[in-house]
Protein backbone atom coordinates (compact mmCIF):
# COMPACT_ATOMS: atom_id res chain seq x y z
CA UNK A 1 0.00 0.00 0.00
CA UNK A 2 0.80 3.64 -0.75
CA UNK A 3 0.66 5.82 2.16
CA UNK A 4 1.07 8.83 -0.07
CA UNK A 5 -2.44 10.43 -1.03
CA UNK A 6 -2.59 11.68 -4.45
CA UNK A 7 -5.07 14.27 -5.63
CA UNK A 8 -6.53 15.03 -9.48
CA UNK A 9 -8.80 17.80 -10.37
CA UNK A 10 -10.76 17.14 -13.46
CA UNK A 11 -11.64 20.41 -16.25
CA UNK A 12 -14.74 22.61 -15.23
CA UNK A 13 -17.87 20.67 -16.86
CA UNK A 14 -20.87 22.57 -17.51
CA UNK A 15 -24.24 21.28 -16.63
CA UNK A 16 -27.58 23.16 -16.98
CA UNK A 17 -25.51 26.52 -16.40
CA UNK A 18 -24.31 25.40 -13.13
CA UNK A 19 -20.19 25.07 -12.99
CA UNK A 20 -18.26 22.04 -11.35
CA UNK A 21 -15.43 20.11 -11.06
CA UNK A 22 -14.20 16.56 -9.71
CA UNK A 23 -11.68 15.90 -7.31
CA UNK A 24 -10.30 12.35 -6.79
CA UNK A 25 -8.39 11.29 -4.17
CA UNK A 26 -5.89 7.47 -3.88
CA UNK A 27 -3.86 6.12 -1.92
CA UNK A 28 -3.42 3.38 -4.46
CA UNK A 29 -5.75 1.04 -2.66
CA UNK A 30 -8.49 3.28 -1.57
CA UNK A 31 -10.48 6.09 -4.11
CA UNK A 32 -12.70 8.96 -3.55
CA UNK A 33 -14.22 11.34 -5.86
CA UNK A 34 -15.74 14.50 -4.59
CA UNK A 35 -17.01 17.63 -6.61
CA UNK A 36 -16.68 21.51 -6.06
CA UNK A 37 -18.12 23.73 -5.47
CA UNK A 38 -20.04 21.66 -3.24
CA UNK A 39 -17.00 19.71 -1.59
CA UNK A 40 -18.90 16.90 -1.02
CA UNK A 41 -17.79 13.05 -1.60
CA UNK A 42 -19.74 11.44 -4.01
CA UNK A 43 -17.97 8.46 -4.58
CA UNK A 44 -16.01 6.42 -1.81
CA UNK A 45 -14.28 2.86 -2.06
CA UNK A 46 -12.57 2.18 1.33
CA UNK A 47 -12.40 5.41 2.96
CA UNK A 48 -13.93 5.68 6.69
CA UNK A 49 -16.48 7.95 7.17
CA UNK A 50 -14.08 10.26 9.26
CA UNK A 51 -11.37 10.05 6.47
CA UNK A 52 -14.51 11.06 3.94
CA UNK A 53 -14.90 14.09 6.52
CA UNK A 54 -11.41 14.91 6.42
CA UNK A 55 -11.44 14.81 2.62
CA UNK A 56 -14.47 17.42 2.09
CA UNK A 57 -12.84 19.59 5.05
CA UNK A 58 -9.89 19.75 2.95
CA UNK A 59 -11.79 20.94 -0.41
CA UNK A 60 -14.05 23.41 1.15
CA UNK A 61 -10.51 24.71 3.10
CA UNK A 62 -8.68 24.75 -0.52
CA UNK A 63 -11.66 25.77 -2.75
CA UNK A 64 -10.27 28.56 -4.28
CA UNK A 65 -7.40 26.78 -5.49
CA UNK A 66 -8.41 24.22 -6.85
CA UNK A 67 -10.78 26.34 -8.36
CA UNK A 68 -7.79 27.61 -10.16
CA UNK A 69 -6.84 24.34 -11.12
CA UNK A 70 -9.82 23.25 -12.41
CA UNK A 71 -10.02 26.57 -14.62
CA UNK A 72 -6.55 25.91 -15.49
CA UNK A 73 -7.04 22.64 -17.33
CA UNK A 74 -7.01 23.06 -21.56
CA UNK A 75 -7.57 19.45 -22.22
CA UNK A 76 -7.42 19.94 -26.06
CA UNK A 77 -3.86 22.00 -25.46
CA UNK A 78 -3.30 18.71 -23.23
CA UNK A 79 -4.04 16.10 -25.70
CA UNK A 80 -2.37 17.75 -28.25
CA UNK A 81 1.24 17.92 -26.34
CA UNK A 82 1.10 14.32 -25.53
């Protein structure tokens, strides 16, 4: 097992005129996705319900960065470098 927690921010989607974004967490064992603006885990494979807490804490205490990460994401300028 991992003990490292790695984060991902997915691209700003656009649904019915409201803005979001995803935001996975791993530990290479254990996944979580959560979306913002609402910082709330929607998706949870072997977290505990305190680590789940800890994890939407942590977006609604970083929300205006990764914001900016999520706003910062050109996935055509991305799939075009690769």
């Amino acid at each position: 097992m991992d003990d490292e927690l790695k984060m991902s921010v997915s691209p700003v989607c656009t649904k019915n005129g409201d803005k979001y974004a995803f935001v996975s967490f791993t530990d290479g064992v254990r996944t979580a996705e959560g979306r913002i603006p609402d910082c709330i885990i929607t998706k949870n494979e072997g977290f505990d319900e305190d680590e789940v807490s800890q994890l939407e804490n942590y977006m609604s205490r970083e929300l205006p960065q990764l914001k900016k990460m999520a706003a910062g994401i050109n996935v055509m300028k991305n799939f075009l470098d690769d």
